[in-house]
PDB file of N, CA and C in Angstrom:
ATOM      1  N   UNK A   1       0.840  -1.170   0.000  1.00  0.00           N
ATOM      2  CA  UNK A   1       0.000   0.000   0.000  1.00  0.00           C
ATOM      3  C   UNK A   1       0.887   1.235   0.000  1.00  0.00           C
ATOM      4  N   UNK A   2       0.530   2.250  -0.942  1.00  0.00           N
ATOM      5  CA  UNK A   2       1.111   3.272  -1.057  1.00  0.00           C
ATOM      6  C   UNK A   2       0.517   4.606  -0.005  1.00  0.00           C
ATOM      7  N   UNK A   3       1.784   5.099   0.269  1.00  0.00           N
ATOM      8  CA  UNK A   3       1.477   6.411   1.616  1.00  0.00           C
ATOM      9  C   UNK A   3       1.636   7.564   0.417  1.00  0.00           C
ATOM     10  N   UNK A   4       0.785   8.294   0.462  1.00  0.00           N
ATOM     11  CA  UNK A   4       0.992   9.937   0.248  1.00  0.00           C
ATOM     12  C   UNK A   4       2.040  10.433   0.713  1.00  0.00           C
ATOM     13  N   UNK A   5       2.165  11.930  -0.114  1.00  0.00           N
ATOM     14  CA  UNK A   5       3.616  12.705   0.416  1.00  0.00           C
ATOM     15  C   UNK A   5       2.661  13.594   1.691  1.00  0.00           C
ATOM     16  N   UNK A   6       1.668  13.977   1.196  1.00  0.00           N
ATOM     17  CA  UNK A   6       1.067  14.741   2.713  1.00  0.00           C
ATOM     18  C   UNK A   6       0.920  14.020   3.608  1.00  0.00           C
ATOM     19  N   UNK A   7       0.961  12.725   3.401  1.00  0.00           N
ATOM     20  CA  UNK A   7       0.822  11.929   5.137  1.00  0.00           C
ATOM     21  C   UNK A   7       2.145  11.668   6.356  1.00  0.00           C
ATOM     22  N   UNK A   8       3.483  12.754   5.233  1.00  0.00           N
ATOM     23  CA  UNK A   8       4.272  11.754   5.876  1.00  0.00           C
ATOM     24  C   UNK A   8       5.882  13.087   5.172  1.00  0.00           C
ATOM     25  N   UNK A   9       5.329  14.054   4.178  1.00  0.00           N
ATOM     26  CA  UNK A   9       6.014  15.223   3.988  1.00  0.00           C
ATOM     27  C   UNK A   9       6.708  15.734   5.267  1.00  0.00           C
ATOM     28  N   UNK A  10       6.101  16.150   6.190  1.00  0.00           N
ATOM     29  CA  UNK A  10       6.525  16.627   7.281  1.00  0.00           C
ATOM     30  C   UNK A  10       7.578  15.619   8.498  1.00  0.00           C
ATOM     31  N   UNK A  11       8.418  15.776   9.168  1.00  0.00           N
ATOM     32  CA  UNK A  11       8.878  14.673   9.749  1.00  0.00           C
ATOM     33  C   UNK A  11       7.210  14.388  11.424  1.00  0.00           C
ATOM     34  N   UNK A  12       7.382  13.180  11.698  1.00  0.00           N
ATOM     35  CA  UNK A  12       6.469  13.136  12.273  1.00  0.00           C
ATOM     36  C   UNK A  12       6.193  13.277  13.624  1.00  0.00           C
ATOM     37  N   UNK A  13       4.812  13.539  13.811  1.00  0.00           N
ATOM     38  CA  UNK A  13       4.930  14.611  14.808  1.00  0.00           C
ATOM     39  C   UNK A  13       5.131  13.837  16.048  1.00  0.00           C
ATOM     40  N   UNK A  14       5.881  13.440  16.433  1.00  0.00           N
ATOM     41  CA  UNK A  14       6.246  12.667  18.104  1.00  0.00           C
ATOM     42  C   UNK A  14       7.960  13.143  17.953  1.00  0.00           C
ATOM     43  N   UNK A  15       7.628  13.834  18.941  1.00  0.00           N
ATOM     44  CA  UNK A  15       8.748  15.089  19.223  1.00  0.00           C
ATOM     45  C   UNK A  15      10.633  13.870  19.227  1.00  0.00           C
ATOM     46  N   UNK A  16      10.245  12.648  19.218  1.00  0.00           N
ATOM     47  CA  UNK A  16      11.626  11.725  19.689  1.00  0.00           C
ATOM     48  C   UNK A  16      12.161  12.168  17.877  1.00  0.00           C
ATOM     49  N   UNK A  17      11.574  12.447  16.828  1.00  0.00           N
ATOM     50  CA  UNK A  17      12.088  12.097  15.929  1.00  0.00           C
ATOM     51  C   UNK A  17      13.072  13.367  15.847  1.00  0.00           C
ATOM     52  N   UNK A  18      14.133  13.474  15.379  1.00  0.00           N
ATOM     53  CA  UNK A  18      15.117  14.635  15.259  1.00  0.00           C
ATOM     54  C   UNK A  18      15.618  14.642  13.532  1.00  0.00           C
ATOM     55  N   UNK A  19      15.400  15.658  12.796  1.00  0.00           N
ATOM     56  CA  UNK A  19      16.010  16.125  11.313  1.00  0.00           C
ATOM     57  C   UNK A  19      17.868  15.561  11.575  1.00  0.00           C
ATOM     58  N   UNK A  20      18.262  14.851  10.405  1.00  0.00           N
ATOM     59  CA  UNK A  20      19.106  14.466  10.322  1.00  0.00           C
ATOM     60  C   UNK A  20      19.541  15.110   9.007  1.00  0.00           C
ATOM     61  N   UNK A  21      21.117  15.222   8.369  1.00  0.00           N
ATOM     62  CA  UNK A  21      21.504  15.783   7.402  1.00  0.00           C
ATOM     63  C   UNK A  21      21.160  14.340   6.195  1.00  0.00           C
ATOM     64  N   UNK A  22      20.673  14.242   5.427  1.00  0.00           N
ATOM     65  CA  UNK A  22      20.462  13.222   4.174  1.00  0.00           C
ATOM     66  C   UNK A  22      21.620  12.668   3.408  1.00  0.00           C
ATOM     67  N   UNK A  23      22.867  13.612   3.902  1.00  0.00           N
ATOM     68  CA  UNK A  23      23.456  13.829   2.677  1.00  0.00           C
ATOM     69  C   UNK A  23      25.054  12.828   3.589  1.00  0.00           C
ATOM     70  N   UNK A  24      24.977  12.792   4.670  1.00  0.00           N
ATOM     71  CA  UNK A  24      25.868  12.133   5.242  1.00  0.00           C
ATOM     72  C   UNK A  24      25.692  10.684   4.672  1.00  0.00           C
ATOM     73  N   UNK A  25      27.555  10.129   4.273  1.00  0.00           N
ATOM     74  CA  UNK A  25      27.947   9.203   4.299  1.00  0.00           C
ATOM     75  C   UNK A  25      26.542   7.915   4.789  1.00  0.00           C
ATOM     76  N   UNK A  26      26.811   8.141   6.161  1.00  0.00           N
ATOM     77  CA  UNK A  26      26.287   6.883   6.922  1.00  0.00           C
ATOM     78  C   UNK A  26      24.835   6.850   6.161  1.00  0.00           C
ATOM     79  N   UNK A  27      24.050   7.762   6.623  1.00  0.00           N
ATOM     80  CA  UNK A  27      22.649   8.092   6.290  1.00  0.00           C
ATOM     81  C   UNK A  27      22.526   6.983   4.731  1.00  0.00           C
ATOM     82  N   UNK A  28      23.352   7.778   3.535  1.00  0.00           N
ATOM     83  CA  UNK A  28      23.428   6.895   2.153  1.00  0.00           C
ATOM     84  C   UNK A  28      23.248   5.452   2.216  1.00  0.00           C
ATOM     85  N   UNK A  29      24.207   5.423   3.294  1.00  0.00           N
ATOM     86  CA  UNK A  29      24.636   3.430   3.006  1.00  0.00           C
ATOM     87  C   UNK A  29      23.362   2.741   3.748  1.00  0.00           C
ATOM     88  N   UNK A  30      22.554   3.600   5.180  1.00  0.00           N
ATOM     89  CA  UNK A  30      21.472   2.574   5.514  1.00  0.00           C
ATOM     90  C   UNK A  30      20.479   2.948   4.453  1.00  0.00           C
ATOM     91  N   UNK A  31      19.981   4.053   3.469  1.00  0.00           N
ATOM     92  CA  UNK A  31      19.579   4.001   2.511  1.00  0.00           C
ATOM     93  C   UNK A  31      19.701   2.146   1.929  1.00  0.00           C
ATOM     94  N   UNK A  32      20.764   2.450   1.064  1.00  0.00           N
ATOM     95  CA  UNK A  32      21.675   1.417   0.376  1.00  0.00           C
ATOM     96  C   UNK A  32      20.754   0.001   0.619  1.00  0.00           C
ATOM     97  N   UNK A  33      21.138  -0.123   2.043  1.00  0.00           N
ATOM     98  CA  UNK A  33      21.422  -1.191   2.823  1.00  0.00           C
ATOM     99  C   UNK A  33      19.291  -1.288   2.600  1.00  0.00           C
ATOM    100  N   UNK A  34      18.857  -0.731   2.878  1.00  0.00           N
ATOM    101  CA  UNK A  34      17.173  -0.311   2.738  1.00  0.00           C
ATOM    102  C   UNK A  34      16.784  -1.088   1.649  1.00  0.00           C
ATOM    103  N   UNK A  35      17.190  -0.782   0.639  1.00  0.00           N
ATOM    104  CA  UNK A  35      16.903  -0.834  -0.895  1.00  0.00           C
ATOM    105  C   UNK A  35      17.709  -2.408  -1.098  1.00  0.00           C
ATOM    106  N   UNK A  36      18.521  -2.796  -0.616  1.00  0.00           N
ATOM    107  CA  UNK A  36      19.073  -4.086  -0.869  1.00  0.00           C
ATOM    108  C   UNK A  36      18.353  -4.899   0.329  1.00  0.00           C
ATOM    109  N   UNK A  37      18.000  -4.713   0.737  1.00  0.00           N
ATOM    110  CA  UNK A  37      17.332  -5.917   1.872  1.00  0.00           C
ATOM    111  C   UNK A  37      15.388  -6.094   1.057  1.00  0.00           C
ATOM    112  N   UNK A  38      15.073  -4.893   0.638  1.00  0.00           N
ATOM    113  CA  UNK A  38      13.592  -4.578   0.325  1.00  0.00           C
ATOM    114  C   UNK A  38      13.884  -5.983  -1.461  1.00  0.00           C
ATOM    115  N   UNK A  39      15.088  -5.587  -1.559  1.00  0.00           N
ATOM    116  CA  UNK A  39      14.978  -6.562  -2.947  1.00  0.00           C
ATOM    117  C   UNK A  39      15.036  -8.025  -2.419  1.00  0.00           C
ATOM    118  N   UNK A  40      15.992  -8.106  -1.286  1.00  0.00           N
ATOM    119  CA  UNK A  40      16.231  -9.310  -1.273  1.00  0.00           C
ATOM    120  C   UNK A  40      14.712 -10.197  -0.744  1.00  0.00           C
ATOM    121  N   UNK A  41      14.231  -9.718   0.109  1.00  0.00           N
ATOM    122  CA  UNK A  41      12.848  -9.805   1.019  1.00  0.00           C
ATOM    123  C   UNK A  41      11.639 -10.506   0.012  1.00  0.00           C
ATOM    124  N   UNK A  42      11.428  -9.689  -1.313  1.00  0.00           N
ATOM    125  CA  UNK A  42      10.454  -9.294  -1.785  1.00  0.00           C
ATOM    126  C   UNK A  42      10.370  -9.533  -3.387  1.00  0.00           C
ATOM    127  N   UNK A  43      12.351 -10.038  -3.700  1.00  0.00           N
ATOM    128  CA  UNK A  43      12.403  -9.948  -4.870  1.00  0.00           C
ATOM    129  C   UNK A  43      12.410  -9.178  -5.808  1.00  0.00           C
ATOM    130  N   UNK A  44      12.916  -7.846  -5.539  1.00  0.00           N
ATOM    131  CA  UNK A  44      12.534  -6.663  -6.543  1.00  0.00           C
ATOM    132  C   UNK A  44      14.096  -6.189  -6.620  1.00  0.00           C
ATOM    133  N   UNK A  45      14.039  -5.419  -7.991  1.00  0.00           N
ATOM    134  CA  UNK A  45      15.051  -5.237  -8.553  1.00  0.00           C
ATOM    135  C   UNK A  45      15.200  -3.673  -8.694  1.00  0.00           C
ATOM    136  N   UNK A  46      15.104  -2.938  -7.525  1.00  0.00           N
ATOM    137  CA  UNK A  46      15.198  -1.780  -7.322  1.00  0.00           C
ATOM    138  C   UNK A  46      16.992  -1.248  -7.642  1.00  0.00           C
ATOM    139  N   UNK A  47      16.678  -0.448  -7.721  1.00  0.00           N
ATOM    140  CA  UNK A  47      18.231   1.026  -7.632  1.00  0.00           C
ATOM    141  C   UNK A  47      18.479   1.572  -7.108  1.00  0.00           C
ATOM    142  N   UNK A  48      19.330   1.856  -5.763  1.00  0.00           N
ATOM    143  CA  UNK A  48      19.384   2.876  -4.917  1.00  0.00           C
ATOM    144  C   UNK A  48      19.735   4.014  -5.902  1.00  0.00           C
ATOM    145  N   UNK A  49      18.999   5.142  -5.623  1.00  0.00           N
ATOM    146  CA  UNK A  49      19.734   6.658  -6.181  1.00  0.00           C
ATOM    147  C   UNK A  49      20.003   7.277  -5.159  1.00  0.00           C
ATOM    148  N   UNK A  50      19.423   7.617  -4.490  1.00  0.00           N
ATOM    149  CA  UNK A  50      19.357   8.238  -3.095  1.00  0.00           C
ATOM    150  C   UNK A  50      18.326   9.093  -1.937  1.00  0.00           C
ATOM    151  N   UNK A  51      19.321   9.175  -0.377  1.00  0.00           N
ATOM    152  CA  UNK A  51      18.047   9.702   0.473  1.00  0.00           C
ATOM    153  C   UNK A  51      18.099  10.874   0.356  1.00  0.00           C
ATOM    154  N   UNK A  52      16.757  11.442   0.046  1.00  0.00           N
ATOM    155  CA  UNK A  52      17.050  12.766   0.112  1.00  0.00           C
ATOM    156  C   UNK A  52      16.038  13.878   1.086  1.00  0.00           C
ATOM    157  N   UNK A  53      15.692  12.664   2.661  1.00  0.00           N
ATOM    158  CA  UNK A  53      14.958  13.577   3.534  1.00  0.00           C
ATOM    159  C   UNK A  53      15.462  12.290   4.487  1.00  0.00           C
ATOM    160  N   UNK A  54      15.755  12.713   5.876  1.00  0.00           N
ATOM    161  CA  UNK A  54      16.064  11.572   6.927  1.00  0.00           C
ATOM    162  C   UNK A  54      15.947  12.280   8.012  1.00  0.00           C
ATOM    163  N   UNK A  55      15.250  11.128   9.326  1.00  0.00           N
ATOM    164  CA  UNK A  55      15.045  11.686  10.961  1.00  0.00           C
ATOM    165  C   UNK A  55      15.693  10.629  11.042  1.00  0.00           C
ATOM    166  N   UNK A  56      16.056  10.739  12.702  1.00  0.00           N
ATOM    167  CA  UNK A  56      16.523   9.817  13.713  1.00  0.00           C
ATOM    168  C   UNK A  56      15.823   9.957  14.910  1.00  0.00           C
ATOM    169  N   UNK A  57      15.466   8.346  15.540  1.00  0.00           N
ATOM    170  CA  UNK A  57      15.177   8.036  16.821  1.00  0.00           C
ATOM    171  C   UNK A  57      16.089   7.700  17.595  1.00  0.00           C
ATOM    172  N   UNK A  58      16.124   8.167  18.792  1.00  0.00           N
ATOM    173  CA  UNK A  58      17.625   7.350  19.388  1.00  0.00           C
ATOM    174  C   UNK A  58      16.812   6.751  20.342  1.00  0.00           C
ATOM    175  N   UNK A  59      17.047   5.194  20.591  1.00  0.00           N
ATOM    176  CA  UNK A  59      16.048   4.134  21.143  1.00  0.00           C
ATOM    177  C   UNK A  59      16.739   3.910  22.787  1.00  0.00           C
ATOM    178  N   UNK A  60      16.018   3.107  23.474  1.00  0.00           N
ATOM    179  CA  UNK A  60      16.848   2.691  24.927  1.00  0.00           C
ATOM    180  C   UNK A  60      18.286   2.847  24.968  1.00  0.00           C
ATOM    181  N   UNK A  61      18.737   3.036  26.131  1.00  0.00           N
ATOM    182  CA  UNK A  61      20.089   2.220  26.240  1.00  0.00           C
ATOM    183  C   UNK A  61      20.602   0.806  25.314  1.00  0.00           C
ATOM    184  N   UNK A  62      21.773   1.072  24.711  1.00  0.00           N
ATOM    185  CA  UNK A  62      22.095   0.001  23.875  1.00  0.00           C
ATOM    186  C   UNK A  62      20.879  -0.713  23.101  1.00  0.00           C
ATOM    187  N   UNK A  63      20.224  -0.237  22.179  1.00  0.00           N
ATOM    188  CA  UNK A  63      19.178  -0.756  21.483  1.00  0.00           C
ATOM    189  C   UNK A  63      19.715  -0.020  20.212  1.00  0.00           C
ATOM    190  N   UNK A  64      20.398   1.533  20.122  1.00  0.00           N
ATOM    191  CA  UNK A  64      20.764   1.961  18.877  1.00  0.00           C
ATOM    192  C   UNK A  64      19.827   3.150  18.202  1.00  0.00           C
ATOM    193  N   UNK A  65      19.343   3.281  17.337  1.00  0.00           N
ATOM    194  CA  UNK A  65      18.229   4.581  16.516  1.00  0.00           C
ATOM    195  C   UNK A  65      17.898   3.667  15.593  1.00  0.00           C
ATOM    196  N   UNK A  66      16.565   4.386  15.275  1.00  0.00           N
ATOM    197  CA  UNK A  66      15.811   4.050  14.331  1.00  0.00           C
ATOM    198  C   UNK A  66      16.258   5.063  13.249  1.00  0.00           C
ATOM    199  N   UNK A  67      16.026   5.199  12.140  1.00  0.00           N
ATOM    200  CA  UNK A  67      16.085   6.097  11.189  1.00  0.00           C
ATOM    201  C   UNK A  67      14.925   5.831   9.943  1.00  0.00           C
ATOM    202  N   UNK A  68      13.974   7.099   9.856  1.00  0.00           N
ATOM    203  CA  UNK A  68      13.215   7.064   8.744  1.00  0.00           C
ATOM    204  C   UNK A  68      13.585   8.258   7.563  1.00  0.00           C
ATOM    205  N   UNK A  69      13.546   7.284   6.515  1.00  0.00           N
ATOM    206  CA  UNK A  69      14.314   8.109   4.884  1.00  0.00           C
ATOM    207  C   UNK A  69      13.452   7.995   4.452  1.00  0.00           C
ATOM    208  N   UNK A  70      13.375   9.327   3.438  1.00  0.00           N
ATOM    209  CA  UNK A  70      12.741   9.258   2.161  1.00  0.00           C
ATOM    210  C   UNK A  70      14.065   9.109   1.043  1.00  0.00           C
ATOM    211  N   UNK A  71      13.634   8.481   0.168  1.00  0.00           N
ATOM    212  CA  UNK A  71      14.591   7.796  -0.778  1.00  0.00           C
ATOM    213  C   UNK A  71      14.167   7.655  -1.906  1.00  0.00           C
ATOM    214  N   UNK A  72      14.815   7.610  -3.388  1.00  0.00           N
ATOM    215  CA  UNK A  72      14.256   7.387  -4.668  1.00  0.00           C
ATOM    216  C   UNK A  72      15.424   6.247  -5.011  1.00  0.00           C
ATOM    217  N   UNK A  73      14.361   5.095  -6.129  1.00  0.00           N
ATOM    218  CA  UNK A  73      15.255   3.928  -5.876  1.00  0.00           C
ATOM    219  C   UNK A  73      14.840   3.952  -7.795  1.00  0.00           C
ATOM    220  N   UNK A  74      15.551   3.264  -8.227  1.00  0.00           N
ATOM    221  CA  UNK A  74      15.389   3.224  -9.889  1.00  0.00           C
ATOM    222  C   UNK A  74      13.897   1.788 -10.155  1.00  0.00           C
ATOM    223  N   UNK A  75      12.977   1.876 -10.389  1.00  0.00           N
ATOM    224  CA  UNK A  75      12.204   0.761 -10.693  1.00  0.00           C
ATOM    225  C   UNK A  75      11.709   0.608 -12.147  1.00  0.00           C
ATOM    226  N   UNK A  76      11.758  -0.106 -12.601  1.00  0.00           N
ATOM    227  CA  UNK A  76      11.809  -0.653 -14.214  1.00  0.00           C
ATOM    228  C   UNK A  76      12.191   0.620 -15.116  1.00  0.00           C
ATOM    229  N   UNK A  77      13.263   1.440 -14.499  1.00  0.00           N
ATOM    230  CA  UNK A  77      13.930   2.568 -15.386  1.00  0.00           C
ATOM    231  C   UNK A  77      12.600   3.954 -15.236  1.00  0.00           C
ATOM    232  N   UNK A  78      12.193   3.747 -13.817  1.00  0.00           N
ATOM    233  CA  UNK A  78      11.493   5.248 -13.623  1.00  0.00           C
ATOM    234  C   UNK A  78      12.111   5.400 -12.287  1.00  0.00           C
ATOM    235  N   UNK A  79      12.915   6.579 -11.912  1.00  0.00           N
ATOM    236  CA  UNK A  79      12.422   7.019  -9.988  1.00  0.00           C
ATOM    237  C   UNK A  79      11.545   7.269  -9.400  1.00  0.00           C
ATOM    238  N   UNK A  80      11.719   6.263  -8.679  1.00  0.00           N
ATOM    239  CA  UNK A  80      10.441   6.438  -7.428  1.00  0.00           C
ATOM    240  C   UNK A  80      10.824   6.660  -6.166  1.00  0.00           C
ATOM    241  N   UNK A  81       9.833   7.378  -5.354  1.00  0.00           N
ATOM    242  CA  UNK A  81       9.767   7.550  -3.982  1.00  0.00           C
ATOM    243  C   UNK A  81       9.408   6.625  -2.905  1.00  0.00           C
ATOM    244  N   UNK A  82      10.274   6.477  -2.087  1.00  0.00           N
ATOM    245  CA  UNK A  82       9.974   5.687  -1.118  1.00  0.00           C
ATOM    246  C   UNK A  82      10.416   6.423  -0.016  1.00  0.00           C
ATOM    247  N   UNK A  83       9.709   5.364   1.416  1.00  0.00           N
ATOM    248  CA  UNK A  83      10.386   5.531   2.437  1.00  0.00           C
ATOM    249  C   UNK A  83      10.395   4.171   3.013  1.00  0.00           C
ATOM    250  N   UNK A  84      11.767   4.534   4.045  1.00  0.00           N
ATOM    251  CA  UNK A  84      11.937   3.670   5.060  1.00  0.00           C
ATOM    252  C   UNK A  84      12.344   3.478   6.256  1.00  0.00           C
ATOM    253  N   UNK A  85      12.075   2.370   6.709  1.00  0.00           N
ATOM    254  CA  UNK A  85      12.555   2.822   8.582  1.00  0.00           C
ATOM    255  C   UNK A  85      13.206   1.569   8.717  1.00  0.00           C
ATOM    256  N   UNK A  86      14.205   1.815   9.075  1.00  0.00           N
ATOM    257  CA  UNK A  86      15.516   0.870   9.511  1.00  0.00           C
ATOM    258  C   UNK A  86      16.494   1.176  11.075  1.00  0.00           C
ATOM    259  N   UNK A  87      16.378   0.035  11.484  1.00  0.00           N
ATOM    260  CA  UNK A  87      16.907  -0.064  13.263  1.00  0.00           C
ATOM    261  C   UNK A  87      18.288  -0.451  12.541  1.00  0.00           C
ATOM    262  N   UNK A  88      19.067   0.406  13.215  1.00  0.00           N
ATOM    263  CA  UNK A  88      20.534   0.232  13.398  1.00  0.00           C
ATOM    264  C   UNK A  88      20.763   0.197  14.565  1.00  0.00           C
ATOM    265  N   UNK A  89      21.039  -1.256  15.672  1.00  0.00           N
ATOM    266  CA  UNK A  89      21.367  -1.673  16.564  1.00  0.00           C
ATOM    267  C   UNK A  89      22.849  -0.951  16.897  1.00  0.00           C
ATOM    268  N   UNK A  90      23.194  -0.542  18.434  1.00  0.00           N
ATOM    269  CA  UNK A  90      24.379  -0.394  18.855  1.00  0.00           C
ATOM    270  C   UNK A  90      25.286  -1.189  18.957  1.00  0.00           C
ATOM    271  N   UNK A  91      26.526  -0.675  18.852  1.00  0.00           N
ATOM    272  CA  UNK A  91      27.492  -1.710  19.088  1.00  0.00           C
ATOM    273  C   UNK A  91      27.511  -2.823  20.176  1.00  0.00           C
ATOM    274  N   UNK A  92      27.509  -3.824  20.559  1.00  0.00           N
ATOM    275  CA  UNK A  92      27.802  -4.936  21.268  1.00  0.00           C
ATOM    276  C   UNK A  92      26.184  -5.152  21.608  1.00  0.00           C
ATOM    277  N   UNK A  93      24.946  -5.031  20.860  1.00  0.00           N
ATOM    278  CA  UNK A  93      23.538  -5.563  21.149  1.00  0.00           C
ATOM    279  C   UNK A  93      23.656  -6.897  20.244  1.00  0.00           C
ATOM    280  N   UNK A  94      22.849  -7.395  21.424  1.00  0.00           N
ATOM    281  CA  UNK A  94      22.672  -9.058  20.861  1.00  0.00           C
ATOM    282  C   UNK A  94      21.892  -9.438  19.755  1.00  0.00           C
ATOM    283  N   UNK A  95      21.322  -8.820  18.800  1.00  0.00           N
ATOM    284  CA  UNK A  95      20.763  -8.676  17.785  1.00  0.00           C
ATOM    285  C   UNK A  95      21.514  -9.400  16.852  1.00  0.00           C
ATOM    286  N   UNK A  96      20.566 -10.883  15.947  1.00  0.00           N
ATOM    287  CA  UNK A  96      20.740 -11.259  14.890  1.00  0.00           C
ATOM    288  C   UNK A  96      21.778 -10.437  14.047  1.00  0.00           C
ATOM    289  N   UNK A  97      21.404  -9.336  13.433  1.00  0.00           N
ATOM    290  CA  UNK A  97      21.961  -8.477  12.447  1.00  0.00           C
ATOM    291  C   UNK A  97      22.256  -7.048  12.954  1.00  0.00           C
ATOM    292  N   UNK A  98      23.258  -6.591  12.567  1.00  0.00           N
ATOM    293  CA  UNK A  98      23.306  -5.040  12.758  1.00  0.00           C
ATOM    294  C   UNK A  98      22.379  -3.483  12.331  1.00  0.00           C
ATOM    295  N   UNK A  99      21.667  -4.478  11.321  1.00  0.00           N
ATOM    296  CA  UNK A  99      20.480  -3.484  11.219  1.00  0.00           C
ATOM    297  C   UNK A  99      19.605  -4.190  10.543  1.00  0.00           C
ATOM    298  N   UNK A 100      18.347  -3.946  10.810  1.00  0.00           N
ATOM    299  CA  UNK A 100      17.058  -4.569  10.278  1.00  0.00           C
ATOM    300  C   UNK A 100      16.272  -3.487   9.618  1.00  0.00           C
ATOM    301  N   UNK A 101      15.660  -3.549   8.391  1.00  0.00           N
ATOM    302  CA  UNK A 101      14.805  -3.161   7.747  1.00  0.00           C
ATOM    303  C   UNK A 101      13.447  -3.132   8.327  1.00  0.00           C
ATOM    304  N   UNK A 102      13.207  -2.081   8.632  1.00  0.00           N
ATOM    305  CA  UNK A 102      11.095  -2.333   9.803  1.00  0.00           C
ATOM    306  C   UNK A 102      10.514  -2.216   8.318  1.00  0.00           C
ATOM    307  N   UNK A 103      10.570  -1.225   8.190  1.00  0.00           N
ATOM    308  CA  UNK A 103       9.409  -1.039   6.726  1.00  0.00           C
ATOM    309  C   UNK A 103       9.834  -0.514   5.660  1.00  0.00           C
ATOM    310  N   UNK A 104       9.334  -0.635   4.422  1.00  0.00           N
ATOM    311  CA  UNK A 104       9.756   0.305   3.025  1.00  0.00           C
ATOM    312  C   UNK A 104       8.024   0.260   2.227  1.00  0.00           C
ATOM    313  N   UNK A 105       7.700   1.489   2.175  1.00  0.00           N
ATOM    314  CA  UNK A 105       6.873   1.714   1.312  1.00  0.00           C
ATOM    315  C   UNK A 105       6.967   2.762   0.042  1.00  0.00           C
ATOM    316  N   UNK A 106       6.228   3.137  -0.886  1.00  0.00           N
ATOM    317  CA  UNK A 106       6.214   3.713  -2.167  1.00  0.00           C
ATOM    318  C   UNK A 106       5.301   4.890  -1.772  1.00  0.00           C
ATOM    319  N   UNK A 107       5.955   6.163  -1.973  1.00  0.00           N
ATOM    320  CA  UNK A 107       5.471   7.438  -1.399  1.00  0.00           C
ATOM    321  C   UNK A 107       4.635   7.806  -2.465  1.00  0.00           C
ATOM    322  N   UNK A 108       3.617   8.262  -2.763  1.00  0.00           N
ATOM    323  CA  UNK A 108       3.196   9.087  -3.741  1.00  0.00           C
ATOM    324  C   UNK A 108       2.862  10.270  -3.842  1.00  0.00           C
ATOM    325  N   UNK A 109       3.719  11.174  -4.440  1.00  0.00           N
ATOM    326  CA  UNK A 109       3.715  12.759  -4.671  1.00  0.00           C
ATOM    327  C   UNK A 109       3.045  13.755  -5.768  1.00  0.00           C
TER     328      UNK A 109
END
């Protein structure tokens, strides 16, 4: 199911979320990392291009941040909008993986 850009344009309103710069290194690669897990999951043959809107949650003690991107990924040779929310666990948490993919949906603007 596709989210609107007015449902979700604005960062959201529960004051934990904080504006992050888009354009940082790290920010790109959990992009990246977004767009390669959403293919692997689901089977799709997306393109990262890039994030170009990002917040951060910073979660419990040693649990790490959440981070939600807006992102455009290449799909059958059109860009599209997405977003996503991906847990990047802290260093030494007992977590399966170092970061998990929560959600990726298709924004429509």
């Amino acid at each position: 199911m596709a989210t609107t850009a007015a449902e979700v344009k604005s960062p959201p309103s529960d004051a934990l979320w904080v504006c992050v710069s888009a354009h940082q290194l790290a920010i790109q690669e959990i992009g990246k990392f977004a767009v390669m897990e959403q293919n692997k999951k689901h089977h799709w043959e997306l393109a990262f291009n890039t994030v170009y809107e990002a917040w951060k949650m910073t979660l419990a003690a040693n649990y790490g941040n959440l981070f939600l991107l807006h992102l455009t990924a290449l799909k059958n040779g059109v860009l599209v909008n997405y977003q996503a929310v991906v847990w990047v666990q802290a260093e030494g948490h007992c977590g399966p993986e170092p970061n998990t993919l929560v959600s990726f949906k298709e924004l429509v603007l």
